[in-house]
Protein backbone atom coordinates (compact mmCIF):
# COMPACT_ATOMS: atom_id res chain seq x y z
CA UNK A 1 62.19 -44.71 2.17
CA UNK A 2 60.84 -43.47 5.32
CA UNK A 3 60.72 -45.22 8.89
CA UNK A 4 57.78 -45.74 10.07
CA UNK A 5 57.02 -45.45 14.03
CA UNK A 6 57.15 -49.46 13.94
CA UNK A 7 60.81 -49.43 13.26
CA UNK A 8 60.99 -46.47 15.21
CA UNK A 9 59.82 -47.68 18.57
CA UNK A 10 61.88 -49.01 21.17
CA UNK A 11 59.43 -51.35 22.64
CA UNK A 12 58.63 -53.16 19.45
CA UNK A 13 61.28 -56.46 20.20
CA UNK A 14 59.40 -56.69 23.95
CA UNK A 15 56.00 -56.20 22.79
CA UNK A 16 56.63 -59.04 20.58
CA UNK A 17 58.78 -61.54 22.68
CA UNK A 18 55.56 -60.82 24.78
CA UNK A 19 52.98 -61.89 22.38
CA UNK A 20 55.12 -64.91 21.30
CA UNK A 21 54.63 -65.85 25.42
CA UNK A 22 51.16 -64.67 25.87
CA UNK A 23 49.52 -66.10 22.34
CA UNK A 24 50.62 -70.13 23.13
CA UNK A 25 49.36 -69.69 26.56
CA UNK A 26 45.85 -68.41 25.58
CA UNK A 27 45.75 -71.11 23.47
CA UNK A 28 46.64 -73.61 25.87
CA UNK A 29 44.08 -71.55 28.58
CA UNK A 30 41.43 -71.56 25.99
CA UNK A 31 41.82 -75.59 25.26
CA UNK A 32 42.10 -76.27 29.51
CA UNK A 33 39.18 -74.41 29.68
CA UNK A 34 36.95 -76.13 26.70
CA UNK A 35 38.92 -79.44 28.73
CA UNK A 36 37.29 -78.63 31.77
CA UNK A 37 33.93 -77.53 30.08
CA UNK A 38 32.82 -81.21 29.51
CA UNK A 39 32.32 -82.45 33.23
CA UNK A 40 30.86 -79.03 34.32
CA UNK A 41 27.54 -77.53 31.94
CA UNK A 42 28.91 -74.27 30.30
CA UNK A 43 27.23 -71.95 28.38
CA UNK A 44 26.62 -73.60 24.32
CA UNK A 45 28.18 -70.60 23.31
CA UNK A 46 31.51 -70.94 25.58
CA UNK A 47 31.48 -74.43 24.28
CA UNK A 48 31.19 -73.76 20.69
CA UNK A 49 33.63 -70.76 20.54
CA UNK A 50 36.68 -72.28 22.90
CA UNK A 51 37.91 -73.91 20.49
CA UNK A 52 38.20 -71.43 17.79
CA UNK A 53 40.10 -69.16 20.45
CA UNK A 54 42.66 -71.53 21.23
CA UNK A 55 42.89 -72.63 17.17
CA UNK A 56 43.48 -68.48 16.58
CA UNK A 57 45.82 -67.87 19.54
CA UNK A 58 47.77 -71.01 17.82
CA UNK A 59 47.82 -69.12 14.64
CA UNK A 60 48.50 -65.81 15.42
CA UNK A 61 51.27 -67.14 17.15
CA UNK A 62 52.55 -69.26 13.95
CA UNK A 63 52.46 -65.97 11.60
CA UNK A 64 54.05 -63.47 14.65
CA UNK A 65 56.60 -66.23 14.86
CA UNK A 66 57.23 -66.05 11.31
CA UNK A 67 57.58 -62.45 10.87
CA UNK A 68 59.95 -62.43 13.67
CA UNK A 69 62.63 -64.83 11.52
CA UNK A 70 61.81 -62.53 8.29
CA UNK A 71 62.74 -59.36 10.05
């Protein structure tokens, strides 16, 4: 078997202690911001969309987390 330049590169671990930081926190952004939406008038498709960010940031946090514990 070959490596590939995944298990190759020496920034892999940081770039993904960094998403497993930066994912939870746009989700968090994304539901402060849909929070925040109701007393001002956003834009309908701000509105609609904010909460599908936040409910993807969640996930692709879940499945990075759990590729980091099968690695």
């Amino acid at each position: 078997m070959y490596p590939t330049l995944e298990l190759l590169d020496p920034l892999h671990p940081l770039r993904r202690r960094t998403a497993l930081w930066l994912l939870p926190l746009g989700a968090l952004l994304a539901l402060v911001a849909f929070a925040t939406s109701r007393a001002a008038e956003l834009d309908p498709v701000d509105r609609f969309l904010l909460p599908f960010l936040a409910l993807g940031f969640s996930l692709l946090a879940l499945c990075t987390r759990q590729n980091l514990h099968r690695a």
